[in-house]
Protein backbone atom coordinates (compact mmCIF):
# COMPACT_ATOMS: atom_id res chain seq x y z
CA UNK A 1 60.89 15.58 117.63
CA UNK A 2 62.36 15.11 114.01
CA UNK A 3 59.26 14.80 111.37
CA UNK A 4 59.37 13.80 107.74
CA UNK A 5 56.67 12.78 105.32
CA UNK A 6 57.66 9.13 103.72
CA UNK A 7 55.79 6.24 102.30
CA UNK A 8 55.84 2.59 103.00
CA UNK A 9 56.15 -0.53 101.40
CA UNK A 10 54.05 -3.40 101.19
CA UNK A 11 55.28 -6.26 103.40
CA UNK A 12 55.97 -8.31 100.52
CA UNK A 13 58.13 -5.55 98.91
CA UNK A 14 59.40 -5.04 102.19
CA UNK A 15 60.79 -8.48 102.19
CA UNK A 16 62.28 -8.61 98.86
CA UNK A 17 64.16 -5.46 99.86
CA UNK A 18 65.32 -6.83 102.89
CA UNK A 19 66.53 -10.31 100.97
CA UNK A 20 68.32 -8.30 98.50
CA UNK A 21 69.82 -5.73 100.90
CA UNK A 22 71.03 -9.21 103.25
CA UNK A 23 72.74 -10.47 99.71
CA UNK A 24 74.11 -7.29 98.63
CA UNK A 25 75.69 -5.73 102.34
CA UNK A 26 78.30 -7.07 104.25
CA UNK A 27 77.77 -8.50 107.38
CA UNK A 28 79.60 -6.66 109.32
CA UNK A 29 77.43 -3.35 108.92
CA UNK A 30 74.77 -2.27 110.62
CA UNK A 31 71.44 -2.72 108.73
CA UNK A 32 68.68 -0.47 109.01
CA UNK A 33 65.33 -2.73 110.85
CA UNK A 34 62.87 -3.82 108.03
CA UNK A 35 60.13 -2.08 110.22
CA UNK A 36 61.80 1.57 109.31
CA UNK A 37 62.34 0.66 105.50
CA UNK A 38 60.87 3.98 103.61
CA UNK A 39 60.65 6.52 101.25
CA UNK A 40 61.26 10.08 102.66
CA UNK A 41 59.42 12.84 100.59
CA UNK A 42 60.06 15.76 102.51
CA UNK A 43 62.03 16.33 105.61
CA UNK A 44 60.56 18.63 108.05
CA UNK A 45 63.07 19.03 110.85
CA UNK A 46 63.26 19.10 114.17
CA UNK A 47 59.52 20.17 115.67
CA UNK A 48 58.46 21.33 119.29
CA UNK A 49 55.80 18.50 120.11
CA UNK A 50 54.05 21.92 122.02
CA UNK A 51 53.79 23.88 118.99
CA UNK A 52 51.22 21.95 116.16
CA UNK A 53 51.20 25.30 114.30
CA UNK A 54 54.35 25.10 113.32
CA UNK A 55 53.53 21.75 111.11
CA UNK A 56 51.56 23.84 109.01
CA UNK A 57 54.53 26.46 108.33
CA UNK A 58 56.76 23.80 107.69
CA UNK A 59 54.71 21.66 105.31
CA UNK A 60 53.98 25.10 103.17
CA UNK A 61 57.94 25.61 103.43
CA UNK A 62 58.77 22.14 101.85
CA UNK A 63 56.21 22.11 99.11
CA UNK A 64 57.94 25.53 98.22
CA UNK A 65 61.42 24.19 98.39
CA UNK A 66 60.21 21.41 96.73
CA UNK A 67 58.07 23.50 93.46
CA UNK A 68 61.53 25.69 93.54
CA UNK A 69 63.50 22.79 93.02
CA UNK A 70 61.88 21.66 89.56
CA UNK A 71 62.61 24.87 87.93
């Protein structure tokens, strides 16, 4: 199972991206639904479903890479 940690839109923001992204894209390529419009923050990787303790490793491993990244 591939995990990440993302935020949503509200559905009205959700619709003006999707009007501006129908405008701006060609027809002829495949959009992305409205339903999985987000913002990832982190991307944890592939996780066993079996092994919960491993979420906790990987969230402390992100916020790392992510506090080693600003300086």
């Amino acid at each position: 199972m591939r995990l990440f940690i993302g935020l949503t839109f509200a559905p009205t923001t959700l619709e003006q991206i999707s009007n501006y992204r129908d405008k701006a894209i060609l027809s002829q390529s495949k959009n992305v639904a409205v339903s999985n419009f987000h913002i990832t923050l982190c991307f944890l990787g592939a996780v066993d479903k079996h092994r919960p303790h491993h979420l906790t490793y990987t969230s402390s491993t992100c916020h790392s890479a992510t506090k080693s990244e600003r300086t």
